[in-house]
PDB file of N, CA and C in Angstrom:
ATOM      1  N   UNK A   1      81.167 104.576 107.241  1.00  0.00           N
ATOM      2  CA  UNK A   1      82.029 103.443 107.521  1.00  0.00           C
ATOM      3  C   UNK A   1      83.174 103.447 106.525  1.00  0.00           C
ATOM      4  N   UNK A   2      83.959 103.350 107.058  1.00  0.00           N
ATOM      5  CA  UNK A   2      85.226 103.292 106.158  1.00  0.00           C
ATOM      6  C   UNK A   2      86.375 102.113 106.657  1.00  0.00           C
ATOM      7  N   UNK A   3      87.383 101.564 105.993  1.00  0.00           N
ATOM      8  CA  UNK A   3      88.121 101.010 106.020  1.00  0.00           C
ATOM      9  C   UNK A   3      89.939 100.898 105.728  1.00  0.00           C
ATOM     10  N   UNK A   4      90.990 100.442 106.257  1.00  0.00           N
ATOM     11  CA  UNK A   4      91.956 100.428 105.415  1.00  0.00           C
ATOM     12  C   UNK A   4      92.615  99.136 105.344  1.00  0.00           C
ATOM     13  N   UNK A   5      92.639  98.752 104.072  1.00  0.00           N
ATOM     14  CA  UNK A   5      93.090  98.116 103.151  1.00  0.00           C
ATOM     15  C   UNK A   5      94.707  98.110 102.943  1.00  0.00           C
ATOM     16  N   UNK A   6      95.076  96.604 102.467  1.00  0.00           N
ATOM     17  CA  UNK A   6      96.425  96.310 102.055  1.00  0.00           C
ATOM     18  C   UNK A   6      96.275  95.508 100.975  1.00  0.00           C
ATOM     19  N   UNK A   7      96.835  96.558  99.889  1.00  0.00           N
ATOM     20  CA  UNK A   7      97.090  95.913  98.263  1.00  0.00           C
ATOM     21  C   UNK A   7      98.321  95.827  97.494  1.00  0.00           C
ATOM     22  N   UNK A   8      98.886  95.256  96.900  1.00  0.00           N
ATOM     23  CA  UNK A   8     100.103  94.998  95.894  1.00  0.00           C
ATOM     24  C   UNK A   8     100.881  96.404  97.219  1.00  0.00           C
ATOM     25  N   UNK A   9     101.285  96.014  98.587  1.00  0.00           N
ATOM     26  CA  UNK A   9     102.283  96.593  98.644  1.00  0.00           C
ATOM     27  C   UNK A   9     102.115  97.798  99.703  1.00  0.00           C
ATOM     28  N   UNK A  10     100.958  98.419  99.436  1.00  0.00           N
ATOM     29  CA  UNK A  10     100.090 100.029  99.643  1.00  0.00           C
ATOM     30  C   UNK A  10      98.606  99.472 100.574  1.00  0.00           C
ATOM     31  N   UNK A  11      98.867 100.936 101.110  1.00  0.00           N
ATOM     32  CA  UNK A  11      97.995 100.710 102.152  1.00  0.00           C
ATOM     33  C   UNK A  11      97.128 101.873 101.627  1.00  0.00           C
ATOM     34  N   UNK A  12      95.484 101.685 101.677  1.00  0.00           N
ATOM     35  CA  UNK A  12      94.962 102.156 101.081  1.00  0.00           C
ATOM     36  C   UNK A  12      93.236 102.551 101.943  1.00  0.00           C
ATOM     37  N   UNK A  13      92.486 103.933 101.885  1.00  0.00           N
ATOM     38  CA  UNK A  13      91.420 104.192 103.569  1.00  0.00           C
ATOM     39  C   UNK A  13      90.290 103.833 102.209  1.00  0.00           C
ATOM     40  N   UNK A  14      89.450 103.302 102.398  1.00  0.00           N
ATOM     41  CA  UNK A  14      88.141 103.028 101.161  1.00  0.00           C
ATOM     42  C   UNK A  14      87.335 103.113 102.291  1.00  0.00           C
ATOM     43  N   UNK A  15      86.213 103.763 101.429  1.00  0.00           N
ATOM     44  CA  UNK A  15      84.690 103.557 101.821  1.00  0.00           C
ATOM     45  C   UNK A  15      83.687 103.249 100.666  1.00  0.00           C
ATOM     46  N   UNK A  16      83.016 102.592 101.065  1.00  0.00           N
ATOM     47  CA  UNK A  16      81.629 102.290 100.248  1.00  0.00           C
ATOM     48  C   UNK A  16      81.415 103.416  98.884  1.00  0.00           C
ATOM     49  N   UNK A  17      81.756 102.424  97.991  1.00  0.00           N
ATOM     50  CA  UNK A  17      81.396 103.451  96.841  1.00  0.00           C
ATOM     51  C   UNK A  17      82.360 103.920  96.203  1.00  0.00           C
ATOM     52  N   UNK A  18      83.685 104.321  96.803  1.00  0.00           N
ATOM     53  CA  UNK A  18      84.794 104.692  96.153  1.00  0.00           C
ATOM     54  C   UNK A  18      85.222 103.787  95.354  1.00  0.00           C
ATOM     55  N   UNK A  19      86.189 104.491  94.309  1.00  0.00           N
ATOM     56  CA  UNK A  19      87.153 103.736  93.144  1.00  0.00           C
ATOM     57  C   UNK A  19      88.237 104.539  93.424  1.00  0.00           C
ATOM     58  N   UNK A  20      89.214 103.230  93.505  1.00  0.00           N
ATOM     59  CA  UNK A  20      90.511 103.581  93.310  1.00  0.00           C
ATOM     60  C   UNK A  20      91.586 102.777  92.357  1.00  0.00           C
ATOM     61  N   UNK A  21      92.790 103.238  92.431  1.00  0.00           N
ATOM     62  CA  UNK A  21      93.481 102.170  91.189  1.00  0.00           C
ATOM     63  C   UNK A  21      94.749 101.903  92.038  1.00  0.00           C
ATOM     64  N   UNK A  22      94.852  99.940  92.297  1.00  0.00           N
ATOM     65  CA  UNK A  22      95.108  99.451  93.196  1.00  0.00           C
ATOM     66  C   UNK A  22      96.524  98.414  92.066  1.00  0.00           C
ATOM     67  N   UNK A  23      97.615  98.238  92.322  1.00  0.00           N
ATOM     68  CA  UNK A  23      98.639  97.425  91.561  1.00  0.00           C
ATOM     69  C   UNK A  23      97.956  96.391  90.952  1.00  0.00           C
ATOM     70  N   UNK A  24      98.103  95.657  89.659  1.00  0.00           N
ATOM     71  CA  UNK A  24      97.426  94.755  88.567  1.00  0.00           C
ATOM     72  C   UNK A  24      96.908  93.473  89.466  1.00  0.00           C
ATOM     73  N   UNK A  25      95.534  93.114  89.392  1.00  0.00           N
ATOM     74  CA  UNK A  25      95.075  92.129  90.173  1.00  0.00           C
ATOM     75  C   UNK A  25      94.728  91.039  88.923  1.00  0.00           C
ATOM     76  N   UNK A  26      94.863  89.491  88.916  1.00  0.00           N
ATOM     77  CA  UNK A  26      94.229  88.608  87.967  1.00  0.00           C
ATOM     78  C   UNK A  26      92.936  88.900  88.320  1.00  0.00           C
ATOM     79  N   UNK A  27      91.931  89.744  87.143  1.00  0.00           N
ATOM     80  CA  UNK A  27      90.501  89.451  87.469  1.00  0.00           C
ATOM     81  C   UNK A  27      90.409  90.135  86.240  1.00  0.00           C
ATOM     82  N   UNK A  28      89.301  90.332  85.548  1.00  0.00           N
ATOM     83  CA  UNK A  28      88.782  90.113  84.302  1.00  0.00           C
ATOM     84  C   UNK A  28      87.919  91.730  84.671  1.00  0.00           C
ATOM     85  N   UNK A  29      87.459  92.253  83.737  1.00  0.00           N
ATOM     86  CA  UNK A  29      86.521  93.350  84.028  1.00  0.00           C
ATOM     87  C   UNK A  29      84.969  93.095  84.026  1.00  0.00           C
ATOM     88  N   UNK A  30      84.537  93.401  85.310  1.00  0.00           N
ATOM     89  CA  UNK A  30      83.153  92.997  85.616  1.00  0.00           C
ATOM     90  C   UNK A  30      83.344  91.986  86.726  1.00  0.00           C
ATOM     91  N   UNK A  31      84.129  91.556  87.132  1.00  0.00           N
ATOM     92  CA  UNK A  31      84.412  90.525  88.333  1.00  0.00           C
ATOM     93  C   UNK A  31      84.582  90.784  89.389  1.00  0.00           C
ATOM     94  N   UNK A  32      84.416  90.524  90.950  1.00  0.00           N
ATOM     95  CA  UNK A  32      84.320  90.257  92.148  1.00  0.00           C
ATOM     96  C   UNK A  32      85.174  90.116  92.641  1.00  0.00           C
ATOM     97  N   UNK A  33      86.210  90.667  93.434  1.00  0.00           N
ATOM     98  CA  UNK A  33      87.285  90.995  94.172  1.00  0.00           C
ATOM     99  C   UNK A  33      87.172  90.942  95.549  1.00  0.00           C
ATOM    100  N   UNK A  34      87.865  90.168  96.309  1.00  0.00           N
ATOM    101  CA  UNK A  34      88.051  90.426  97.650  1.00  0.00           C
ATOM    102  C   UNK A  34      89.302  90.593  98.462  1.00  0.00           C
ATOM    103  N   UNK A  35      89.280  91.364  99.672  1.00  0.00           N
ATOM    104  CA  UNK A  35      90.381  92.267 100.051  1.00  0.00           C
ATOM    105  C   UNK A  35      90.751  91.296 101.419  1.00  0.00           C
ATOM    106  N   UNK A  36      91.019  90.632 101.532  1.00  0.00           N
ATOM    107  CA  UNK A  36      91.112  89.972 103.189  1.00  0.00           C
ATOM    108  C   UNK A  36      92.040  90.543 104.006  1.00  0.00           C
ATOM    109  N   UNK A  37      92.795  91.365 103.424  1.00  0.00           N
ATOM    110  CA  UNK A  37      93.955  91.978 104.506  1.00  0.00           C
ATOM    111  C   UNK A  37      93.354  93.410 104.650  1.00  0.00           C
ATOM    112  N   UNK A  38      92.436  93.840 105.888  1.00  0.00           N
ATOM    113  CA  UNK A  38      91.794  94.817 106.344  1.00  0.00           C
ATOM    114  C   UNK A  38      92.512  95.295 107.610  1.00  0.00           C
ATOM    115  N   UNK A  39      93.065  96.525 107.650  1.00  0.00           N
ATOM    116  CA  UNK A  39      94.245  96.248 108.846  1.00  0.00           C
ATOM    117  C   UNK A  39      93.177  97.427 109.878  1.00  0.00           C
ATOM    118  N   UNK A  40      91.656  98.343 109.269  1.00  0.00           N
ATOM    119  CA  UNK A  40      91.647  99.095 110.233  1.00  0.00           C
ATOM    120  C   UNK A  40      90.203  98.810 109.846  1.00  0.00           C
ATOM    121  N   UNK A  41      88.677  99.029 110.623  1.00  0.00           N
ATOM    122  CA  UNK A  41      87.775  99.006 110.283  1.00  0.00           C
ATOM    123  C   UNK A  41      86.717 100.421 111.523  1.00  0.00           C
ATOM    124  N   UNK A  42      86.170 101.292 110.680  1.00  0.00           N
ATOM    125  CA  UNK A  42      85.806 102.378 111.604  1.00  0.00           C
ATOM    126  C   UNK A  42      84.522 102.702 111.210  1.00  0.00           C
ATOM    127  N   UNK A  43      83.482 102.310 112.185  1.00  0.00           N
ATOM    128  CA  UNK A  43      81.793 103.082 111.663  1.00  0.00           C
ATOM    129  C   UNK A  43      81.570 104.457 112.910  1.00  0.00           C
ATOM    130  N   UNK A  44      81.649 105.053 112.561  1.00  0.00           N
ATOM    131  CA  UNK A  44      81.358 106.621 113.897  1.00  0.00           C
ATOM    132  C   UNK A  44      82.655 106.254 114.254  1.00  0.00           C
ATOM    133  N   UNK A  45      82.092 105.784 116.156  1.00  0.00           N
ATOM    134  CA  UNK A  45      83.114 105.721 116.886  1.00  0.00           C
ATOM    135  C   UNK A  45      83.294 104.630 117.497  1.00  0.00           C
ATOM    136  N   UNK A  46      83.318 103.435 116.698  1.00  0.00           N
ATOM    137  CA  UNK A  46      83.387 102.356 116.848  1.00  0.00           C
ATOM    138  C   UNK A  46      84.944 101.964 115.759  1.00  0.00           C
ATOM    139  N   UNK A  47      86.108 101.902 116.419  1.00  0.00           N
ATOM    140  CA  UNK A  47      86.765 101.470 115.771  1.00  0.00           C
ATOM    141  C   UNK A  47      87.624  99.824 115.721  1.00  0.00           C
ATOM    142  N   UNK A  48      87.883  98.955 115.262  1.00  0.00           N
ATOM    143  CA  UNK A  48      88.612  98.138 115.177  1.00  0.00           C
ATOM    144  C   UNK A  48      89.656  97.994 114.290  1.00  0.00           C
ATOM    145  N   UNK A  49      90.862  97.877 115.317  1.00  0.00           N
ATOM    146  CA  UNK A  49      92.351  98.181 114.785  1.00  0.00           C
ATOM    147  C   UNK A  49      92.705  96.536 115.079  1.00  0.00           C
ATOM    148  N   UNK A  50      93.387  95.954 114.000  1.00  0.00           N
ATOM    149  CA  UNK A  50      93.680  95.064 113.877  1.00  0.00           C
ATOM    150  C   UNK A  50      95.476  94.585 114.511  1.00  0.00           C
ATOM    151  N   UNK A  51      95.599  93.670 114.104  1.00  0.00           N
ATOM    152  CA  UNK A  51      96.912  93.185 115.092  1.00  0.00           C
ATOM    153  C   UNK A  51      97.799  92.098 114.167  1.00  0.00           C
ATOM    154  N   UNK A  52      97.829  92.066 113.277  1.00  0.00           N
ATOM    155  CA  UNK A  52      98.130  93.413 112.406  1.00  0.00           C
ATOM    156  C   UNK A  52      96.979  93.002 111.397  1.00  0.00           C
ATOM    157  N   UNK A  53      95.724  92.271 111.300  1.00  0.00           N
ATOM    158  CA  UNK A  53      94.162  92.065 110.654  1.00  0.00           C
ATOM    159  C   UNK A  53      93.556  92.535 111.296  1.00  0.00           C
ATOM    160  N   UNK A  54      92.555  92.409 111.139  1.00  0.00           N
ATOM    161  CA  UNK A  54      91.024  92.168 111.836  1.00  0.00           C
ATOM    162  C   UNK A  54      90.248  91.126 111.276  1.00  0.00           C
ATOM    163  N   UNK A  55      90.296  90.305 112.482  1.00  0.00           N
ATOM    164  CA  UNK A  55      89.687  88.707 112.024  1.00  0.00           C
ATOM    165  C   UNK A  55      88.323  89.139 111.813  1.00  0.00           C
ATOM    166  N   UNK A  56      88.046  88.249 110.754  1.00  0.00           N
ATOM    167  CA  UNK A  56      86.996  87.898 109.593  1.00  0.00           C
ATOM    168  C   UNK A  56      86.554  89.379 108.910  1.00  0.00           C
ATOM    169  N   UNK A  57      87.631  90.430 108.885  1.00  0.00           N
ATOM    170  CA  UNK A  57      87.264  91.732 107.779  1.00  0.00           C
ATOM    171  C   UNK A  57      87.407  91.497 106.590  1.00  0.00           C
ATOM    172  N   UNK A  58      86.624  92.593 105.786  1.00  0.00           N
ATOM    173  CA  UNK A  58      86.775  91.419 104.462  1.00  0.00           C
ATOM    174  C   UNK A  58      86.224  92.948 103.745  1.00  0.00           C
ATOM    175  N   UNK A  59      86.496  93.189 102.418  1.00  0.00           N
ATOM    176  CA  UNK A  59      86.275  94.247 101.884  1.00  0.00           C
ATOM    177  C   UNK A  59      86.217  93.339 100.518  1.00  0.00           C
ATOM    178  N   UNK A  60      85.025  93.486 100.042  1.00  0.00           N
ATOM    179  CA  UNK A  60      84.387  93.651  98.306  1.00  0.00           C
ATOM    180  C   UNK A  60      84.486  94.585  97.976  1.00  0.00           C
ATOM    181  N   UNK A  61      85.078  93.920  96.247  1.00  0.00           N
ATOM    182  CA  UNK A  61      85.133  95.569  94.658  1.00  0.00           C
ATOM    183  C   UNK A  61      84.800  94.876  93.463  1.00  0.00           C
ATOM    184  N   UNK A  62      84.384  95.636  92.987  1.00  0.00           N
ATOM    185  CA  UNK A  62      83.998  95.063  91.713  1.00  0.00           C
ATOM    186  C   UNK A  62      85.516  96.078  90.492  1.00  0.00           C
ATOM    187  N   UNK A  63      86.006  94.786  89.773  1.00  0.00           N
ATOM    188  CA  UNK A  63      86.770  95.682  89.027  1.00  0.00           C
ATOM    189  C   UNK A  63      86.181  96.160  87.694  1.00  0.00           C
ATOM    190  N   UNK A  64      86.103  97.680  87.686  1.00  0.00           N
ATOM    191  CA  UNK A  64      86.156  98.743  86.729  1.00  0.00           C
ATOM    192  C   UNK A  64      86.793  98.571  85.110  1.00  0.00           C
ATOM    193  N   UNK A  65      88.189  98.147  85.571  1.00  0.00           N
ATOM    194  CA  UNK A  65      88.690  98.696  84.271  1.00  0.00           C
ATOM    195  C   UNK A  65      90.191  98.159  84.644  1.00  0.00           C
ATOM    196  N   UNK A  66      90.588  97.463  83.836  1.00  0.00           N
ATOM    197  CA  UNK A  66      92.592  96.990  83.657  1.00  0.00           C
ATOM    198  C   UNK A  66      92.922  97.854  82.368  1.00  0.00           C
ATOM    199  N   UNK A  67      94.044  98.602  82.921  1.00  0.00           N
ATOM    200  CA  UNK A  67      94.858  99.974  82.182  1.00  0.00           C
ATOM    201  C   UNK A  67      96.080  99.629  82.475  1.00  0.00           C
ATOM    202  N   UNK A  68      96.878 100.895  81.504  1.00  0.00           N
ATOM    203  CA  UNK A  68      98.162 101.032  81.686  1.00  0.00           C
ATOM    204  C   UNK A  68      97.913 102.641  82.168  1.00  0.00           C
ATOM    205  N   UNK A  69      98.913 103.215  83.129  1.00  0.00           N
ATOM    206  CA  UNK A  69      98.740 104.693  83.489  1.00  0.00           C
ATOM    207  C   UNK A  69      99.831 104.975  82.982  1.00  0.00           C
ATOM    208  N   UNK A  70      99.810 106.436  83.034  1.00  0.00           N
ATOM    209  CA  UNK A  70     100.358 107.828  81.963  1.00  0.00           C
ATOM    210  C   UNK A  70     101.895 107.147  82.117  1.00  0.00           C
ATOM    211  N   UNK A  71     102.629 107.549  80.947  1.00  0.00           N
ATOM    212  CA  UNK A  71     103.924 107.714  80.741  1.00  0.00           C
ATOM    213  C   UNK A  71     104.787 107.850  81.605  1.00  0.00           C
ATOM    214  N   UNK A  72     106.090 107.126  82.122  1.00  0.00           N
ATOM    215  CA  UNK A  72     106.967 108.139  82.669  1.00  0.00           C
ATOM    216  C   UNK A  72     107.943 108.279  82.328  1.00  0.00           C
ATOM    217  N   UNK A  73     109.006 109.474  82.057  1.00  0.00           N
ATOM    218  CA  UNK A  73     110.204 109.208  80.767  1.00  0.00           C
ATOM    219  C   UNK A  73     111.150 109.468  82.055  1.00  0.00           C
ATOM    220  N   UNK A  74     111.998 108.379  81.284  1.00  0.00           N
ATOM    221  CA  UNK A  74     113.622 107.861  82.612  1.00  0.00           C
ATOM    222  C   UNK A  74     114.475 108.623  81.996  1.00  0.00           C
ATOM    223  N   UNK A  75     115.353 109.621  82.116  1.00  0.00           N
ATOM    224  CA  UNK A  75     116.363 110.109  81.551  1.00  0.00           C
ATOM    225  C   UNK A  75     117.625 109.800  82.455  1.00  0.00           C
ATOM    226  N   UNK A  76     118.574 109.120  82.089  1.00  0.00           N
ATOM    227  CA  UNK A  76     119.965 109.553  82.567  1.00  0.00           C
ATOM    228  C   UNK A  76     120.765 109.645  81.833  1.00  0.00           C
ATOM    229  N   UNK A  77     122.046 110.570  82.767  1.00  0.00           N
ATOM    230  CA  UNK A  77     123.047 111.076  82.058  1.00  0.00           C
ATOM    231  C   UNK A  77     124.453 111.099  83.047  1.00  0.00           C
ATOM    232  N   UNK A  78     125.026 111.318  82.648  1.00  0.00           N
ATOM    233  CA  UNK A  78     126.438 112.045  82.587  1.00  0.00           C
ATOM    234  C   UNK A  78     127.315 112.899  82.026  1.00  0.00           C
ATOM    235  N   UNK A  79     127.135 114.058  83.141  1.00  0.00           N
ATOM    236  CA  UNK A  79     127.997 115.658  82.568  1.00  0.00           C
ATOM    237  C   UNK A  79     129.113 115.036  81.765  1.00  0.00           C
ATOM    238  N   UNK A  80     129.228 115.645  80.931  1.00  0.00           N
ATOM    239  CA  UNK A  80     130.959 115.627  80.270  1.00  0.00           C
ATOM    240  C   UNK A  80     131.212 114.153  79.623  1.00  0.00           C
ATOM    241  N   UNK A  81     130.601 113.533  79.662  1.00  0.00           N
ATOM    242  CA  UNK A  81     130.897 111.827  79.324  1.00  0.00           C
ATOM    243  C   UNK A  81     130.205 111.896  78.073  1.00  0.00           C
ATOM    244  N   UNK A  82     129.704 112.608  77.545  1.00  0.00           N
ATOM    245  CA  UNK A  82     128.600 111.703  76.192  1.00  0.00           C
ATOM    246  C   UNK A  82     128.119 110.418  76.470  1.00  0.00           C
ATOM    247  N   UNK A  83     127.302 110.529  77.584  1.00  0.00           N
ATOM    248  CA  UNK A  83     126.499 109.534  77.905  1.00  0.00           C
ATOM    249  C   UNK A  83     124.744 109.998  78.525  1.00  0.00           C
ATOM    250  N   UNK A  84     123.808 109.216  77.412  1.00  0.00           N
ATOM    251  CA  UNK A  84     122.948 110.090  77.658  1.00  0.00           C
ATOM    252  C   UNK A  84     121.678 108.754  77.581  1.00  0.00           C
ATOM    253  N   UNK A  85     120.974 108.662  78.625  1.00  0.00           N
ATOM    254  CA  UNK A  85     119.750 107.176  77.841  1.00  0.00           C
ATOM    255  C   UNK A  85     118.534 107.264  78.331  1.00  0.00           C
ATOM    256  N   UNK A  86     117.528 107.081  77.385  1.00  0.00           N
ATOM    257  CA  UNK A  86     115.900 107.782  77.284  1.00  0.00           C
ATOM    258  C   UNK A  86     115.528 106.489  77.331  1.00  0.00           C
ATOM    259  N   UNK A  87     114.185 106.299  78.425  1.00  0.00           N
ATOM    260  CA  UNK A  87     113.480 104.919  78.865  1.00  0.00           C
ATOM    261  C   UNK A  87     112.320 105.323  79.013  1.00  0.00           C
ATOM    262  N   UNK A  88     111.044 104.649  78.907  1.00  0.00           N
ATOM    263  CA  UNK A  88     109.771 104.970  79.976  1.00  0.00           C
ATOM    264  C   UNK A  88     109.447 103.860  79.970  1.00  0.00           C
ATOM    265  N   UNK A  89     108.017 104.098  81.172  1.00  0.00           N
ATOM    266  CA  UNK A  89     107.752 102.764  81.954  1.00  0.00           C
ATOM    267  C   UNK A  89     105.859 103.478  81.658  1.00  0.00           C
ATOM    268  N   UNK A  90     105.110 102.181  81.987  1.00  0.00           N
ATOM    269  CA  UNK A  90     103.836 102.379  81.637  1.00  0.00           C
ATOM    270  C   UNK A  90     103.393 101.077  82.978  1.00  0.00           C
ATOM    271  N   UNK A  91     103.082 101.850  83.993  1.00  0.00           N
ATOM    272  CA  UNK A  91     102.319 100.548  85.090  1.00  0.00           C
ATOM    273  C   UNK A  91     101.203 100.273  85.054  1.00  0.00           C
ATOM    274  N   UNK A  92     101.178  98.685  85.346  1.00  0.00           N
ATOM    275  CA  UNK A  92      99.493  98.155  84.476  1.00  0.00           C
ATOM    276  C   UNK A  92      99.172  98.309  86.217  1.00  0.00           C
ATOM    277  N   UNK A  93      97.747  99.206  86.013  1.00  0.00           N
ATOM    278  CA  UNK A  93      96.885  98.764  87.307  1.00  0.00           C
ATOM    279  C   UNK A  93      95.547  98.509  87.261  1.00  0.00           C
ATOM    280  N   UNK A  94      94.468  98.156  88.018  1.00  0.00           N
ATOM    281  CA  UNK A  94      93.748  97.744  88.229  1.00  0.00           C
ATOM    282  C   UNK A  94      92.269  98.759  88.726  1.00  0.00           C
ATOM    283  N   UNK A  95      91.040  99.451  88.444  1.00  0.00           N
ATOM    284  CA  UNK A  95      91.281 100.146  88.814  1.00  0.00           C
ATOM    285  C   UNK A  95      89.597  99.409  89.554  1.00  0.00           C
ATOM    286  N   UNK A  96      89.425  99.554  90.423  1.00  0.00           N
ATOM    287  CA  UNK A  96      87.898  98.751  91.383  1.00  0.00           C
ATOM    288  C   UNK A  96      87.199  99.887  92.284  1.00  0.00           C
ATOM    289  N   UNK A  97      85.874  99.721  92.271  1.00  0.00           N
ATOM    290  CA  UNK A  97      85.221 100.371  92.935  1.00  0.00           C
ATOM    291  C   UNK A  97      84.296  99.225  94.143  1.00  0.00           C
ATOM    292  N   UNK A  98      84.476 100.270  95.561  1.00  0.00           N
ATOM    293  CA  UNK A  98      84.598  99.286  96.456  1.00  0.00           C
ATOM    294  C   UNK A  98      82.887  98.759  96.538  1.00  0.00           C
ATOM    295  N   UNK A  99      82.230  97.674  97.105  1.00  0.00           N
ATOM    296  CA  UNK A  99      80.976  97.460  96.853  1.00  0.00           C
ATOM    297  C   UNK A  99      80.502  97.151  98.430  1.00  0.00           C
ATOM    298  N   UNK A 100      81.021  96.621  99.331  1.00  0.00           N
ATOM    299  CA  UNK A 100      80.904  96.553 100.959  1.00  0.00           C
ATOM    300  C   UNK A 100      82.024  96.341 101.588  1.00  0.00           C
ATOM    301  N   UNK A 101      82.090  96.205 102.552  1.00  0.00           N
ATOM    302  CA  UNK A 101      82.917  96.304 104.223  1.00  0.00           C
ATOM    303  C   UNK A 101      82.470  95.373 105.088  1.00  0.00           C
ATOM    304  N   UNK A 102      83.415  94.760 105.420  1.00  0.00           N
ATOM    305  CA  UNK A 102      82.768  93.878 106.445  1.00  0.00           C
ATOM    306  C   UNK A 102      83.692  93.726 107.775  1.00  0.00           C
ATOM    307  N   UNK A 103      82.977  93.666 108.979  1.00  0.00           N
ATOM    308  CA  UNK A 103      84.083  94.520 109.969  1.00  0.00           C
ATOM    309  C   UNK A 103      84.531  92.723 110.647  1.00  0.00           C
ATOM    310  N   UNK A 104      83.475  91.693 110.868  1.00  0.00           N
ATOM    311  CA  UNK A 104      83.899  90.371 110.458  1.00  0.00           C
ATOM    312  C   UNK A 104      83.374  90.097 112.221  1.00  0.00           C
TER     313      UNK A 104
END
């Protein structure tokens, strides 16, 4: 059974058991998460495609771990100008492992 999911933005296929790292959610580590925007729900060949949900789907996670992920260095420039400027960015995400599915 698997599912897909809509988080901070991203659309995302989970099944039972997986961890993934989903845009920064308010929740604490060790806490109970729920997904209410389930846009696809599939066991075999039983699928339900939503419009644009699937009423009463519902996907539980338990969150893992709140991080910052790897570095990314911004460089810009301009040929010939002496213009040159060094930035990075560090995105806080969230990272949950899924705990059930519910097709609703």
């Amino acid at each position: 059974m698997y599912a897909v999911i809509k988080s901070g933005g991203k659309q995302y296929r989970v099944a039972e058991g997986d961890v993934l790292r989903v845009e920064k959610l308010n929740a604490e580590t060790g806490d109970t998460v729920s997904f209410d925007e389930v846009l696809l729900v599939a066991d075999g060949d039983d699928i339900r495609v939503g419009t644009p949900r699937v009423d009463g789907g519902r996907v539980s996670a338990e969150v893992v771990d709140q991080a910052r992920a790897r570095k990314i260095e911004v460089v810009k420039f301009k040929r010939r100008k002496d213009y040159e400027r060094h930035y990075g960015h560090r995105q806080h995400y969230t990272e949950v492992r899924i705990t059930g599915i519910q097709a609703g």
